[in-house]
N, C-alpha and C. Protein backbone atom coordinates (compact mmCIF):
# COMPACT_ATOMS: atom_id res chain seq x y z
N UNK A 1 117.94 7.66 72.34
CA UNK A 1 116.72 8.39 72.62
C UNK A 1 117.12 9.80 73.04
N UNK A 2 116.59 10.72 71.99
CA UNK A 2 116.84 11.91 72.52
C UNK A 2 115.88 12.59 73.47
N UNK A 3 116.27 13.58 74.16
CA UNK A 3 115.30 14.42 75.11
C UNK A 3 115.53 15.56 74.84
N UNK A 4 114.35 16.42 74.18
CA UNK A 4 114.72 18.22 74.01
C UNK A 4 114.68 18.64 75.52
N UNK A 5 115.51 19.72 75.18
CA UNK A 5 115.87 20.70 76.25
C UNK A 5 114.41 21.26 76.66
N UNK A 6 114.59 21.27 77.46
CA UNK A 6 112.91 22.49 77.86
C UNK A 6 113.28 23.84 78.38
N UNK A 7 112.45 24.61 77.93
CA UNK A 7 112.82 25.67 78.87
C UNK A 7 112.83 25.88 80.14
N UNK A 8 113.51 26.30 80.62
CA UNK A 8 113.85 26.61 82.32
C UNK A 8 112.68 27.42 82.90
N UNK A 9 112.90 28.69 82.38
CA UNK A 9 111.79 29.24 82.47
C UNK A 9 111.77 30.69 81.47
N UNK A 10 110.69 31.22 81.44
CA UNK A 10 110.44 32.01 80.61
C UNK A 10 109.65 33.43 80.84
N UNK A 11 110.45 34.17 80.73
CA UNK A 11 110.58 35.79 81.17
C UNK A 11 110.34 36.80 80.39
N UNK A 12 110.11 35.87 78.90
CA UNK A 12 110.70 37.78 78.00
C UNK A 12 109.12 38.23 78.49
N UNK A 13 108.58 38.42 79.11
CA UNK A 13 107.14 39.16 79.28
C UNK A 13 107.41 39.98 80.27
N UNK A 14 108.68 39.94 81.01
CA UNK A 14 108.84 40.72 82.23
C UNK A 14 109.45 41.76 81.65
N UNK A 15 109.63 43.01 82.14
CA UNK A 15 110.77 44.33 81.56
C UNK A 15 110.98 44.60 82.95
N UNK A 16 112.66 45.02 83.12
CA UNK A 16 113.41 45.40 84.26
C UNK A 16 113.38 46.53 83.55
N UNK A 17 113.31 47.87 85.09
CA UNK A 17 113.77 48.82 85.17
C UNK A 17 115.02 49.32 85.76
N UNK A 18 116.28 49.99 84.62
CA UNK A 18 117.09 50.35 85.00
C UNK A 18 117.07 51.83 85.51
N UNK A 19 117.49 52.10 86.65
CA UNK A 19 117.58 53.69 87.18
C UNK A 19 119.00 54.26 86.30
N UNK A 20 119.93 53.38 86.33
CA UNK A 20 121.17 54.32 85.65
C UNK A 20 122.16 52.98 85.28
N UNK A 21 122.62 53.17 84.10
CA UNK A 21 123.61 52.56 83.21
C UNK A 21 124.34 53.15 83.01
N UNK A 22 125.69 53.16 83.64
CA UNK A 22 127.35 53.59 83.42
C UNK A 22 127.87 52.52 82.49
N UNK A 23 128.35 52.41 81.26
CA UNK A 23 128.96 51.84 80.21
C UNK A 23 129.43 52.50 79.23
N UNK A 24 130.36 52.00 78.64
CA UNK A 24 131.09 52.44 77.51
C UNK A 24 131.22 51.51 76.47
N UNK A 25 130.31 51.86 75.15
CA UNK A 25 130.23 51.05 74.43
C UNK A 25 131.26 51.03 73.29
N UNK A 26 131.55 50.08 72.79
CA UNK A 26 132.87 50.04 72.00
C UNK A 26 132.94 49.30 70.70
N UNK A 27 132.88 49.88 69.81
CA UNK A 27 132.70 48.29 68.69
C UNK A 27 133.52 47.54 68.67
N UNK A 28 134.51 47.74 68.63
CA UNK A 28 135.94 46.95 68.62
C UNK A 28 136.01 45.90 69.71
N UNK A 29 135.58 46.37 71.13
CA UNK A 29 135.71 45.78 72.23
C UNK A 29 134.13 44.78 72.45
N UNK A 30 134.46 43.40 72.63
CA UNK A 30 133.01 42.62 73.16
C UNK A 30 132.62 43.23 74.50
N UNK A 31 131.25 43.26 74.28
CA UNK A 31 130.13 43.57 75.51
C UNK A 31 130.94 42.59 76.58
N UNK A 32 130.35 43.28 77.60
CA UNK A 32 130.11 42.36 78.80
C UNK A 32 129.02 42.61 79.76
N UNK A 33 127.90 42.23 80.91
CA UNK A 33 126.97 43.24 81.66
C UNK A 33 126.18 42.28 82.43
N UNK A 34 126.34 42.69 83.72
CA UNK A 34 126.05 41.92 84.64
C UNK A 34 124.84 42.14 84.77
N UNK A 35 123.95 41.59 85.35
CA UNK A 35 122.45 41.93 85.36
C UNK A 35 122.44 41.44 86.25
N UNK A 36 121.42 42.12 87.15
CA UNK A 36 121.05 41.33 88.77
C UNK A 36 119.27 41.57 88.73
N UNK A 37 119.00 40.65 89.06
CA UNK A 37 117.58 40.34 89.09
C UNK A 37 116.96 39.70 90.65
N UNK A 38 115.29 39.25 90.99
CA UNK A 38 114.84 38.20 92.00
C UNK A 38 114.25 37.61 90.89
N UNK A 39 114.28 36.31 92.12
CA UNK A 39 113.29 35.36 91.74
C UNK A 39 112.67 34.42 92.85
N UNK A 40 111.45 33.93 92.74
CA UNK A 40 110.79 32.97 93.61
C UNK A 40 111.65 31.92 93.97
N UNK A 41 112.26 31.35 93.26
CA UNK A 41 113.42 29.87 92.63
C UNK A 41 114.21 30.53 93.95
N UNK A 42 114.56 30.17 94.88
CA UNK A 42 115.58 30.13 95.95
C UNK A 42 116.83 29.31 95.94
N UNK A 43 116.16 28.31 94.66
CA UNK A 43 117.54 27.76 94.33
C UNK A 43 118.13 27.62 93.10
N UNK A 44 117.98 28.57 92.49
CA UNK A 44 118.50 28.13 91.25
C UNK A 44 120.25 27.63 90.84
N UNK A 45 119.92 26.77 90.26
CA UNK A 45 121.96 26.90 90.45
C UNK A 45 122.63 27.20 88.91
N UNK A 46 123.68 27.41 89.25
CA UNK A 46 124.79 28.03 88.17
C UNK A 46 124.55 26.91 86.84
N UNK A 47 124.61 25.77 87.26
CA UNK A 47 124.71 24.93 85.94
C UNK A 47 123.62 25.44 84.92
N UNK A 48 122.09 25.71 85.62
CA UNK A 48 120.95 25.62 84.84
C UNK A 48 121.04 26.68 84.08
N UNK A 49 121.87 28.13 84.10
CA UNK A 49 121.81 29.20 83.20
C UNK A 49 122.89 29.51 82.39
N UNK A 50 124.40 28.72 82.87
CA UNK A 50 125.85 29.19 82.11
C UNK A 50 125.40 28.33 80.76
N UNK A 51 125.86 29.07 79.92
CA UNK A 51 125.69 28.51 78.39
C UNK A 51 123.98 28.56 77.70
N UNK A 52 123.49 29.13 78.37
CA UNK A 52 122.06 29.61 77.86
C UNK A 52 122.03 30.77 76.86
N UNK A 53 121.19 30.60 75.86
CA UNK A 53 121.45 32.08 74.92
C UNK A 53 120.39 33.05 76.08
N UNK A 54 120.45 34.33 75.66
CA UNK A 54 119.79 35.05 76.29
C UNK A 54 119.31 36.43 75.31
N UNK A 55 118.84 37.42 75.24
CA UNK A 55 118.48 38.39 74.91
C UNK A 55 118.41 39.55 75.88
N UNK A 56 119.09 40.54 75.85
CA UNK A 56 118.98 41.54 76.68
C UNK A 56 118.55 43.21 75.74
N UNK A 57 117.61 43.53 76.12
CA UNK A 57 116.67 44.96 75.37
C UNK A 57 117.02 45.53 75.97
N UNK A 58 117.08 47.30 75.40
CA UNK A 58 117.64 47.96 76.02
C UNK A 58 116.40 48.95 75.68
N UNK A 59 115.66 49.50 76.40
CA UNK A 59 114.39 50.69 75.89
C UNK A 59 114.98 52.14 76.39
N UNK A 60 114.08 53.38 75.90
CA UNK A 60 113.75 54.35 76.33
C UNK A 60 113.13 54.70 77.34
N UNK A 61 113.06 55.41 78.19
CA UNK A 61 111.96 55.67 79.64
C UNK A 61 110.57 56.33 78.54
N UNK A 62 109.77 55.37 79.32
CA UNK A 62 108.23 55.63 78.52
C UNK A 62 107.55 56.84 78.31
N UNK A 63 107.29 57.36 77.39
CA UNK A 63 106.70 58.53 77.35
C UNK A 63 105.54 58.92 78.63
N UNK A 64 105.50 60.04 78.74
CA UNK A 64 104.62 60.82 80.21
C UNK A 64 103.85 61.57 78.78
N UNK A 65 103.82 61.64 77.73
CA UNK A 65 102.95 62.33 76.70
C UNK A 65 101.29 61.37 76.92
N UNK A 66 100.28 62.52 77.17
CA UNK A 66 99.01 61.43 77.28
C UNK A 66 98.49 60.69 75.93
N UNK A 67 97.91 59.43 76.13
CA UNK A 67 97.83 58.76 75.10
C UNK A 67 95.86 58.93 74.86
N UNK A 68 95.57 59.64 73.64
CA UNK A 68 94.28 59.42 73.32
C UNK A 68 93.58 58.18 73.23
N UNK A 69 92.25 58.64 72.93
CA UNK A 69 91.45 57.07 73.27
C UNK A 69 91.50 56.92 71.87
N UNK A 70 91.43 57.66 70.55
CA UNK A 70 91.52 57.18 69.34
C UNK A 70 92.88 56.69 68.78
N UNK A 71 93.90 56.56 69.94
CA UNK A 71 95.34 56.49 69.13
C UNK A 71 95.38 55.06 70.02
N UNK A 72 96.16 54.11 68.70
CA UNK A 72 96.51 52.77 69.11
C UNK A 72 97.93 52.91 69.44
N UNK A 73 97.73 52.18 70.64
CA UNK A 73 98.75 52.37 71.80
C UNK A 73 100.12 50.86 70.61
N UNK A 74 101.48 51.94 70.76
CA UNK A 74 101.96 51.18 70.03
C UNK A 74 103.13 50.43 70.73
N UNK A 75 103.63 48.87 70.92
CA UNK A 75 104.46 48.08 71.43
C UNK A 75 105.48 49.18 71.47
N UNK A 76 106.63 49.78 72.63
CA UNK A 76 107.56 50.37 72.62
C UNK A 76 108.97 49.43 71.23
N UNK A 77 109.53 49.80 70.80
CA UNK A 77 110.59 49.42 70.47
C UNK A 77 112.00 49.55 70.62
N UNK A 78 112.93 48.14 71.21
CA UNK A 78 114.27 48.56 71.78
C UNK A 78 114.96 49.68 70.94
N UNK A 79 115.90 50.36 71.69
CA UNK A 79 116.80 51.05 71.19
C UNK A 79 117.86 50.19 70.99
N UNK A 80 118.68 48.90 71.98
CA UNK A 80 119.38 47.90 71.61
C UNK A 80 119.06 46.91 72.15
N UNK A 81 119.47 45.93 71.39
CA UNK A 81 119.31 44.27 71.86
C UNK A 81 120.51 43.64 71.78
N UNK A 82 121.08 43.44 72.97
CA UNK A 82 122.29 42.50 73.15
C UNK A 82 122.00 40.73 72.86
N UNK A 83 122.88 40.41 71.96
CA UNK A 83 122.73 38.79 71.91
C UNK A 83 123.58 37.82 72.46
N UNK A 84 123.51 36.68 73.37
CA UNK A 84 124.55 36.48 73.69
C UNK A 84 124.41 34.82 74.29
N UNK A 85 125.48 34.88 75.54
CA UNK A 85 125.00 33.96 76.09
C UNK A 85 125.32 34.15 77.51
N UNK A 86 124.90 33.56 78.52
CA UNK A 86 125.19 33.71 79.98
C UNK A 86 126.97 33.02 79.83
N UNK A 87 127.44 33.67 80.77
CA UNK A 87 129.04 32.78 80.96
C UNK A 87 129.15 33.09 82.88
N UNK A 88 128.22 33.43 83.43
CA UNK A 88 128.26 33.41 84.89
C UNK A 88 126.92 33.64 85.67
N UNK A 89 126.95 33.33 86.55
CA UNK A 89 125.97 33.58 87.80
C UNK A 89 125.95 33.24 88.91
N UNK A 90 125.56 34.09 90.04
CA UNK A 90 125.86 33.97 91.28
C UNK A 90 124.33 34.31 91.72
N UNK A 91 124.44 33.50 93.08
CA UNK A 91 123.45 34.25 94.09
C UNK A 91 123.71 35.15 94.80
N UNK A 92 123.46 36.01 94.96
CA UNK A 92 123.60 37.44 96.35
C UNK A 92 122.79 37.40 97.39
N UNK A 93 121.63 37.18 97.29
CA UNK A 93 121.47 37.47 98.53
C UNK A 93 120.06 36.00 98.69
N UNK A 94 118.89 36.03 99.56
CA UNK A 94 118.11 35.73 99.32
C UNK A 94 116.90 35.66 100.86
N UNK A 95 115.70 35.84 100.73
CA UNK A 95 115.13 35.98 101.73
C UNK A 95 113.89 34.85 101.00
N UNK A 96 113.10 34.89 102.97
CA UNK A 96 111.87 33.50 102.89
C UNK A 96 111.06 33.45 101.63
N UNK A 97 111.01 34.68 100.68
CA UNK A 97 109.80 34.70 99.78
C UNK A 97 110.90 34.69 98.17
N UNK A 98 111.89 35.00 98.56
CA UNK A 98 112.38 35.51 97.13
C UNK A 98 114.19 35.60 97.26
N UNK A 99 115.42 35.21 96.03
CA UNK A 99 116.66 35.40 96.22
C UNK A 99 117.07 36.78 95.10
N UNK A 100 117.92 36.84 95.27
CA UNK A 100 118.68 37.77 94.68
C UNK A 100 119.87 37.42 93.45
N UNK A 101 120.08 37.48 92.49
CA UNK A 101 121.07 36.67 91.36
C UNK A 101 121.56 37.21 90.65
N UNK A 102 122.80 37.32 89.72
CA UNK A 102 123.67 37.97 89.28
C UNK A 102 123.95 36.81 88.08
N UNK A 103 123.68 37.50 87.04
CA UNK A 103 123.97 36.41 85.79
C UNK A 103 125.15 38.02 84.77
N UNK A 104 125.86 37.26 83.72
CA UNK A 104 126.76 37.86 83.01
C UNK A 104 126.13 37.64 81.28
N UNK A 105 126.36 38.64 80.92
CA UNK A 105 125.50 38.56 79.69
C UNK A 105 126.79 38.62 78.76
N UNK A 106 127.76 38.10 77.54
CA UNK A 106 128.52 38.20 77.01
C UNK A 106 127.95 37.35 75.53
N UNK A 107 128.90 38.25 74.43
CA UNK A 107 128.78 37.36 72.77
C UNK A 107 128.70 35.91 73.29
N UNK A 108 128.44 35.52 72.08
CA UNK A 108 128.03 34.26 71.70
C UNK A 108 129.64 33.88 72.03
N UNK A 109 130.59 34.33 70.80
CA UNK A 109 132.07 33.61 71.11
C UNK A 109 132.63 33.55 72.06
N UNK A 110 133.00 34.87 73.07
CA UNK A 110 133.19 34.61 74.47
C UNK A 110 132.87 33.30 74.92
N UNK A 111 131.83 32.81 74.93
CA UNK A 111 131.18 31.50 75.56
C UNK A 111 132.16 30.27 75.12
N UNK A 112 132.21 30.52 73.96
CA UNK A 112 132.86 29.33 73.36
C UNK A 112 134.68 29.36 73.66
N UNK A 113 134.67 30.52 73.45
CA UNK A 113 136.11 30.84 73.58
C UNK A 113 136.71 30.30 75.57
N UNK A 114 135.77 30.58 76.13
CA UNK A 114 135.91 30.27 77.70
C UNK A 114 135.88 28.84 77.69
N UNK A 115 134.75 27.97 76.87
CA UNK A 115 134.70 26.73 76.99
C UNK A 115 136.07 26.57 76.70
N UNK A 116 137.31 26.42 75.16
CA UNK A 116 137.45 25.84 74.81
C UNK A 116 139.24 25.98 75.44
N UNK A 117 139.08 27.38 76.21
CA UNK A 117 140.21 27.95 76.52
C UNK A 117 141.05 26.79 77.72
């Protein structure tokens, strides 16, 4: 008897704002990029996200140009989309309403390559 996976939970509706990204992107060299986020979940643990695919967007800061009432307001579109999978996460911090978490965003192979290493 099988049991599908369910989703954990589900976010792509949220967009994080980054103030500043120091990176050096490399083709040759695999991504790596820590992302720190909250959440309500005070407990989430490491098992439930290592080996999860993930998607990480990368946008433009939104235009300050005013938008008319006759112009259809159009979905922004990424500049990049990282594909990958989680290969870490930690908690940092966490208070009564909300914690603090640190997940690692890396290729797909990385993942596998760590498993099999």
């Amino acid at each position: 008897m099988s049991n599908p996976l369910r989703t954990f939970y589900d976010h792509s509706r949220h967009k994080l704002k980054i103030d500043q990204l120091d990176t050096h992107l490399d083709v040759l060299a695999p991504y790596l990029y820590r992302i720190e986020f909250t959440a309500s979940d005070l407990d989430i643990g490491a098992e439930k996200l290592i080996g999860q695919y993930a998607e990480f967007s990368l946008y433009a800061h939104p235009s300050t140009r005013p938008v008319m009432s006759w112009d259809e307001p159009k979905p922004p579109k990424p500049l990049r989309t990282l594909y990958g999978r989680i290969t870490g996460c930690q908690r940092l911090s966490g208070s009564v309403d909300e914690a603090r978490y640190e997940v690692t965003l890396q290729p797909r192979l990385a993942f596998h390559y760590r498993r099999s290493g």
